[in-house]
N, C-alpha and C. Protein backbone atom coordinates (compact mmCIF):
# COMPACT_ATOMS: atom_id res chain seq x y z
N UNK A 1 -11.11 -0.04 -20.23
CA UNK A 1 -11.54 -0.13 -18.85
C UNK A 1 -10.44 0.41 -17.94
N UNK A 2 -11.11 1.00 -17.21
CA UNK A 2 -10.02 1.46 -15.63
C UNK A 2 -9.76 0.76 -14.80
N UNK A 3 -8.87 0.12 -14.59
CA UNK A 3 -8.99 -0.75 -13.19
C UNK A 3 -8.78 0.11 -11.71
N UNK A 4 -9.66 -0.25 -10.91
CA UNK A 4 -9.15 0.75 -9.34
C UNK A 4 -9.38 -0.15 -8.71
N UNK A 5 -8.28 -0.55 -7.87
CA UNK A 5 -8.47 -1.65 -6.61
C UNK A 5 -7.73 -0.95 -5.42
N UNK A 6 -7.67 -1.05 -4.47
CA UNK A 6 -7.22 -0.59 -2.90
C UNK A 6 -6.87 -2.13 -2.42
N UNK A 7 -5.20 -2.21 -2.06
CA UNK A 7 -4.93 -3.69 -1.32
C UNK A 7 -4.77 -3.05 0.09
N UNK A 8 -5.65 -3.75 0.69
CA UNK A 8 -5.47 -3.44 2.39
C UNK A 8 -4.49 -4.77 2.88
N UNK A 9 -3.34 -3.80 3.68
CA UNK A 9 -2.67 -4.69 4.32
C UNK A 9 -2.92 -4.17 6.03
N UNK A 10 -2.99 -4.83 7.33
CA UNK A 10 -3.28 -4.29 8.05
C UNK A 10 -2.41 -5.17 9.61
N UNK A 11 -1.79 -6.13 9.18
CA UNK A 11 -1.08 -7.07 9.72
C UNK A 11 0.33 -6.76 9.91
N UNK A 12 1.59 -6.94 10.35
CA UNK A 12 2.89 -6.69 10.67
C UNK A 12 3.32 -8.34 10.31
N UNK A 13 3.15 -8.47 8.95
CA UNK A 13 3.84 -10.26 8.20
C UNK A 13 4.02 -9.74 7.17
N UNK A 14 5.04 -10.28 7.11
CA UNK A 14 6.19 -9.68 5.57
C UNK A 14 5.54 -10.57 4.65
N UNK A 15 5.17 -11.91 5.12
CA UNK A 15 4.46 -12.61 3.62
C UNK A 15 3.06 -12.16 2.98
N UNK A 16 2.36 -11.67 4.11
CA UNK A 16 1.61 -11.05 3.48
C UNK A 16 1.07 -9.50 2.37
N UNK A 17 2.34 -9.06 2.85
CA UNK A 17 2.79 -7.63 2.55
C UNK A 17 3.17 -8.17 0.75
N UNK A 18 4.41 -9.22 1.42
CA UNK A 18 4.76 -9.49 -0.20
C UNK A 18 3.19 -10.06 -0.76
N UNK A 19 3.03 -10.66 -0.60
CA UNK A 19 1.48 -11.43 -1.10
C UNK A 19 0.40 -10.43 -2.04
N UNK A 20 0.69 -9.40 -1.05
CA UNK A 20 -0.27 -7.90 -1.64
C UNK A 20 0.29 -7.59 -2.91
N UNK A 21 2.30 -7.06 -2.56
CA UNK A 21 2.76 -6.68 -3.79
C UNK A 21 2.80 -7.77 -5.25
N UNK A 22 3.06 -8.60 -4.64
CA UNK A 22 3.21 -9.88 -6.00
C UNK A 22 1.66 -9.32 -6.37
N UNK A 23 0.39 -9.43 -5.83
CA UNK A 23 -1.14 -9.15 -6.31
C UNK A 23 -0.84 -8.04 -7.31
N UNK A 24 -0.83 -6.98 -6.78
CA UNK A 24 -0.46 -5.53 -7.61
C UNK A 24 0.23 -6.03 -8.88
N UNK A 25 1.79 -6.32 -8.75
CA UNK A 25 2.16 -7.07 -9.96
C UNK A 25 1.65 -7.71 -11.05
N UNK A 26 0.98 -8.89 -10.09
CA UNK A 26 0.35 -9.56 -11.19
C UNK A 26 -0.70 -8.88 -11.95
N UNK A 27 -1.65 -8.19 -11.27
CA UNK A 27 -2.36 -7.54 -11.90
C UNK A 27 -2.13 -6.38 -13.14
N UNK A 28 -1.20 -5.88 -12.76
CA UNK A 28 -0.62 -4.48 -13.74
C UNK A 28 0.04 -5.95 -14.77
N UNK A 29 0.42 -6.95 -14.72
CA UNK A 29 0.99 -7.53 -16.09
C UNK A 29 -0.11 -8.22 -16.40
N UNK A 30 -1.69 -8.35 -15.99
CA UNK A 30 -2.78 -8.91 -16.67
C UNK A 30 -3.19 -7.75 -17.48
N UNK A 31 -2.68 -6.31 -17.19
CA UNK A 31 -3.52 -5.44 -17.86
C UNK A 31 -2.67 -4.53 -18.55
N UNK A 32 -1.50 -5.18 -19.75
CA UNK A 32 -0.93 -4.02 -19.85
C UNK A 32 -1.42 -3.04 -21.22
N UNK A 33 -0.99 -1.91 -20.46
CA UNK A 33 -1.23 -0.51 -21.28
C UNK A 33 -2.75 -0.02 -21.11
N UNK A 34 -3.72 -1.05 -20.12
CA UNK A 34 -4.91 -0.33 -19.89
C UNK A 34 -4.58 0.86 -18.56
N UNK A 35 -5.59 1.61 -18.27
CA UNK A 35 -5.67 2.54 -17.23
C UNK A 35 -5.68 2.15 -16.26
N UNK A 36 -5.21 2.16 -14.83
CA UNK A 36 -5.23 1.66 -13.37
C UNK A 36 -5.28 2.75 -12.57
N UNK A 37 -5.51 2.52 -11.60
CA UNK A 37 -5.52 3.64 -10.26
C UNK A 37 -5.63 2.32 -9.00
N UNK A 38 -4.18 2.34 -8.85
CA UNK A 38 -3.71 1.31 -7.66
C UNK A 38 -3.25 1.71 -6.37
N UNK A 39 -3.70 1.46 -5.31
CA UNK A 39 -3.58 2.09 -4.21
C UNK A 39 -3.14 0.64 -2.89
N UNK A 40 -2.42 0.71 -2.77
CA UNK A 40 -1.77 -0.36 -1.26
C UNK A 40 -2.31 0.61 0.06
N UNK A 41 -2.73 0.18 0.96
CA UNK A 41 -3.11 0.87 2.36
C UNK A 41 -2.81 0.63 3.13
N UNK A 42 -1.94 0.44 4.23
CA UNK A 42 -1.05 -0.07 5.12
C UNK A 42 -1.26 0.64 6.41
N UNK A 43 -2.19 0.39 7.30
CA UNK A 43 -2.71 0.53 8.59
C UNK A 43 -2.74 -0.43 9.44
N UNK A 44 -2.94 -0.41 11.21
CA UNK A 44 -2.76 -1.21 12.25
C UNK A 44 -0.93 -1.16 12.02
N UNK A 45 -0.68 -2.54 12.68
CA UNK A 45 0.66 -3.10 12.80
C UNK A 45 1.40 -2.58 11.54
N UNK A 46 0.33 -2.80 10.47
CA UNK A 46 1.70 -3.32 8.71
C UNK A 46 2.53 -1.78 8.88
N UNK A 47 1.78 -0.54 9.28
CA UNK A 47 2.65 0.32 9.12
C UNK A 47 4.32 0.01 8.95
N UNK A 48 4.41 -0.81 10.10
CA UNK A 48 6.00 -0.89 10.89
C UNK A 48 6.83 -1.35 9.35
N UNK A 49 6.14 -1.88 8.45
CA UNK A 49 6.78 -2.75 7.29
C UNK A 49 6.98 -1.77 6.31
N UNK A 50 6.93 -0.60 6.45
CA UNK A 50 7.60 0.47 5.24
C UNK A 50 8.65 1.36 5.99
N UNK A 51 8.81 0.89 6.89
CA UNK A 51 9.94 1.87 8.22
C UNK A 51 11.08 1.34 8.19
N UNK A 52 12.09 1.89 7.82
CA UNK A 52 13.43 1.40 8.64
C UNK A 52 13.73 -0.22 8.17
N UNK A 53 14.49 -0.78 9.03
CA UNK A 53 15.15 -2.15 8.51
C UNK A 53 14.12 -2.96 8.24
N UNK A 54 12.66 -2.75 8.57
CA UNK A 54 11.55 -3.75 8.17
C UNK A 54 11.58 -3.51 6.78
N UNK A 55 11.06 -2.41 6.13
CA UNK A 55 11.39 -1.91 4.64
C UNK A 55 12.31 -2.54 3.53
N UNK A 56 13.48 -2.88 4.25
CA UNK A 56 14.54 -3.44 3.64
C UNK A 56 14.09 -4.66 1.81
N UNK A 57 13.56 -5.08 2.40
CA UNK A 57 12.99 -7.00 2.00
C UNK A 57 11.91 -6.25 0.92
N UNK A 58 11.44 -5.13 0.97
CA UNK A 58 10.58 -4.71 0.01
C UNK A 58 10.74 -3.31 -0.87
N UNK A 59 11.38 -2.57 -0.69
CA UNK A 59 12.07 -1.95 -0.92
C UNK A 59 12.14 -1.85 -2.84
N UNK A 60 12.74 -2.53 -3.40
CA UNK A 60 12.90 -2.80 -5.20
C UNK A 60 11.48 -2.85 -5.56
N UNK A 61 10.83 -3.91 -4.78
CA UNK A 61 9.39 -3.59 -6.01
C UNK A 61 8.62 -2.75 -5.67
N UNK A 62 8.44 -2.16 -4.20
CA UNK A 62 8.02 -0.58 -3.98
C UNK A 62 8.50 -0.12 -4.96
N UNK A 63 9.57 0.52 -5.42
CA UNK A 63 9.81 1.45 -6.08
C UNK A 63 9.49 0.77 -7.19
N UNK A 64 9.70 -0.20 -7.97
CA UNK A 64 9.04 -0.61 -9.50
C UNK A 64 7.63 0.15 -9.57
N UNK A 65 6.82 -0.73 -8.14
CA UNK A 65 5.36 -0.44 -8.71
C UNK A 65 5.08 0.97 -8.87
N UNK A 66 5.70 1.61 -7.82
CA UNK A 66 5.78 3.73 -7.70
C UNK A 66 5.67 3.81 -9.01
N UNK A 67 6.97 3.29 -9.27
CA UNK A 67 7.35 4.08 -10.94
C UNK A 67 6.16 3.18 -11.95
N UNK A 68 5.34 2.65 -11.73
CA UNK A 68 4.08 2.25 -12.42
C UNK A 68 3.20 2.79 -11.90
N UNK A 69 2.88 3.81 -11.25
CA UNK A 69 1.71 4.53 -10.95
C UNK A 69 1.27 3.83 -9.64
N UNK A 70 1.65 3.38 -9.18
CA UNK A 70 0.65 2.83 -7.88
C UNK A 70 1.30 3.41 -6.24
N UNK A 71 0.20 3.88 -5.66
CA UNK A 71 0.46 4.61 -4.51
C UNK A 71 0.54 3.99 -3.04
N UNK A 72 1.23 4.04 -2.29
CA UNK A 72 1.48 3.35 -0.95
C UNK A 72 0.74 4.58 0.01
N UNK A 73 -0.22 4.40 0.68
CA UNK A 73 -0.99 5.00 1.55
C UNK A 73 -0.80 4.21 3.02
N UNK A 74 -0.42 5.10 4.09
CA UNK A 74 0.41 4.46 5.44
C UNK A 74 -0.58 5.49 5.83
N UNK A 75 -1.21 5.01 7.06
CA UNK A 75 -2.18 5.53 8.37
C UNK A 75 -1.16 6.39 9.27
N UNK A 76 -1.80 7.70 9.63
CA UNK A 76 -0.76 8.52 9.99
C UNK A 76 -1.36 7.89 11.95
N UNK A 77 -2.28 7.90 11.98
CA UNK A 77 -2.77 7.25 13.02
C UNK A 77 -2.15 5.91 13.69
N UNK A 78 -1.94 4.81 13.04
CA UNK A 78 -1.17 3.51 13.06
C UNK A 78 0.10 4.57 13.87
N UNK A 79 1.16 5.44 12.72
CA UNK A 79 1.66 5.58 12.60
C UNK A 79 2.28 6.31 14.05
N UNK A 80 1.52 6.89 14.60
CA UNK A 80 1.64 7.14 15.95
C UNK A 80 1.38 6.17 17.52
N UNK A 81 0.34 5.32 16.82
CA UNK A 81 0.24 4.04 18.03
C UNK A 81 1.48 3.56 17.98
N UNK A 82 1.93 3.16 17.00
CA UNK A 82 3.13 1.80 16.61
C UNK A 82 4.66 2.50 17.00
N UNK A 83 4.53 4.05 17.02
CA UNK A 83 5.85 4.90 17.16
C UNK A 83 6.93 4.80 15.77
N UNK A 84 6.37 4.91 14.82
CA UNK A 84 6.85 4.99 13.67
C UNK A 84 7.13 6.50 13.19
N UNK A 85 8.45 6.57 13.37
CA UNK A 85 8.69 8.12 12.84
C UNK A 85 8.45 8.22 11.23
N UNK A 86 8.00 9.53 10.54
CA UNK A 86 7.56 9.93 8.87
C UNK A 86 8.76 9.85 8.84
N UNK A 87 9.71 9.76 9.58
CA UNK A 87 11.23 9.94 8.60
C UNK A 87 11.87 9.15 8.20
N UNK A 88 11.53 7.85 8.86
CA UNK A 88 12.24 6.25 8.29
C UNK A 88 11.05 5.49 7.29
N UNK A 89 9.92 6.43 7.14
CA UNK A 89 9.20 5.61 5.91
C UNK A 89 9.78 5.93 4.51
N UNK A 90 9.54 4.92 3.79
CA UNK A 90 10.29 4.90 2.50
C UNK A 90 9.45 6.03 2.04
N UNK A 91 10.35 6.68 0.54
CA UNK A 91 10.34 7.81 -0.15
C UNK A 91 9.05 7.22 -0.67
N UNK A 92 7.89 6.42 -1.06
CA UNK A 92 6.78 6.58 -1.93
C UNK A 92 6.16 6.22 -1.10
N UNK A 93 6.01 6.51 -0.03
CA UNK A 93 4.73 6.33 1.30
C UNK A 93 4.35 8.17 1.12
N UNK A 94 2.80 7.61 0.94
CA UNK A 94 1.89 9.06 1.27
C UNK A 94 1.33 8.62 2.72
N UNK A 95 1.37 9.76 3.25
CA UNK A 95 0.69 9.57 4.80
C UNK A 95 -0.76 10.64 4.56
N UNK A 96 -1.79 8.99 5.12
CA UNK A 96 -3.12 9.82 5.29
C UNK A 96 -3.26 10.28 6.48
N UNK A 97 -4.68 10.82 7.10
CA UNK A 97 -4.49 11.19 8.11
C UNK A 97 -5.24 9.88 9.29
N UNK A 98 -6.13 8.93 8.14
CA UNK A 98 -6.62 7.57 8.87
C UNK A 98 -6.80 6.75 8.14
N UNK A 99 -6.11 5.37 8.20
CA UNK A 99 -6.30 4.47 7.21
C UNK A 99 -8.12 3.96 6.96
N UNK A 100 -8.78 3.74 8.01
CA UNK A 100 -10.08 3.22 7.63
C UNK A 100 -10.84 4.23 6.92
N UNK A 101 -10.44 5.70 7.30
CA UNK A 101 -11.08 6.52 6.27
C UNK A 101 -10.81 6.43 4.60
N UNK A 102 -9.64 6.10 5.19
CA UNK A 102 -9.33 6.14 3.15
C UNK A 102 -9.83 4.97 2.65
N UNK A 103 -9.73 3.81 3.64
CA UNK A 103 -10.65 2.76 2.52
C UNK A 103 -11.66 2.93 2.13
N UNK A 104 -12.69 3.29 3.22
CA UNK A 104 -14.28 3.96 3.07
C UNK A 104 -14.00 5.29 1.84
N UNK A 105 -13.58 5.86 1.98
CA UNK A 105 -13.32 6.61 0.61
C UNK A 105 -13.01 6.43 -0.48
N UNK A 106 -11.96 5.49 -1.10
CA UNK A 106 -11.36 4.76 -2.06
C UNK A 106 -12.77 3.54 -2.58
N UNK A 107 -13.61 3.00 -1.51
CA UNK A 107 -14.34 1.78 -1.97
C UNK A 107 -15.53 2.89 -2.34
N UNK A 108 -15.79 4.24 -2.04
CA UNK A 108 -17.12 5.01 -2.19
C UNK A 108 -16.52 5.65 -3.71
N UNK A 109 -15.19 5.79 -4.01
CA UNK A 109 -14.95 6.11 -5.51
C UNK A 109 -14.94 5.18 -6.53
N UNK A 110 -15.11 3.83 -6.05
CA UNK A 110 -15.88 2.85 -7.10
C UNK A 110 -14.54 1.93 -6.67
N UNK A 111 -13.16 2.19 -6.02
CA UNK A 111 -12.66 1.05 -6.09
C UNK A 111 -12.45 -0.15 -5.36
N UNK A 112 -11.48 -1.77 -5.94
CA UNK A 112 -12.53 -2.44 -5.75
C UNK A 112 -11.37 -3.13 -4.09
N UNK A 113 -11.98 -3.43 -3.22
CA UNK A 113 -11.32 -3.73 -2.03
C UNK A 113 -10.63 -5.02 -2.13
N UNK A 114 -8.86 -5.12 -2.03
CA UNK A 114 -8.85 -6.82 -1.93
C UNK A 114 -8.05 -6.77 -1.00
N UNK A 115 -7.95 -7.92 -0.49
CA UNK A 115 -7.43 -8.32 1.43
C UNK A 115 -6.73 -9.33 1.26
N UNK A 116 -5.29 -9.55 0.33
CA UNK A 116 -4.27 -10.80 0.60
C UNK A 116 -4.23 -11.29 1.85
């Protein structure tokens, strides 16, 4: 089996952010050596939490989960309300061009939506 889930984070709270990543975690160690396609989405406020000194506190298991295949998707949109420059987001942030589009896209490719 494949697993595909999309964690929407959409809030500016570090516990919830962590809440998402511990999810991801746990999940990739319920399933090891099966197939995944893991995607984090980080639109509204949460943008601010992959930028600069917010980043800090999350930072190690970003990069664990990267290096496990799972992709950090940041709203390029957010990304301009909130004044978040592309240059202080961490190295495994992909910038879409709208976060609600990519969920509607990601949930229309079969995967499955969860909301820590």
């Amino acid at each position: 089996m494949d697993y595909k889930a999309v964690f929407h984070v959409d809030q500016k709270d570090g516990q919830v952010f962590q809440l998402a990543l511990n999810n991801v975690l746990n999940l990739l160690n319920a399933i090891p050596g099966q197939g995944h396609n893991l995607v984090v989405l980080l639109n509204g406020p949460a943008v601010v939490l992959m930028a600069d000194a917010e980043a800090a506190p999350f930072q190690g298991m970003v990069q664990e989960l990267a290096t496990q295949g799972v992709r950090f998707q940041v709203c390029a949109n957010a990304l301009h309300r909130f004044e978040v420059p592309r240059a202080g987001l961490m190295a495994q942030c992909e910038v879409i061009p709208a976060g609600i589009v990519g969920l509607i896209d990601l949930q229309n490719q079969g995967f499955a939506y969860i909301k820590p």
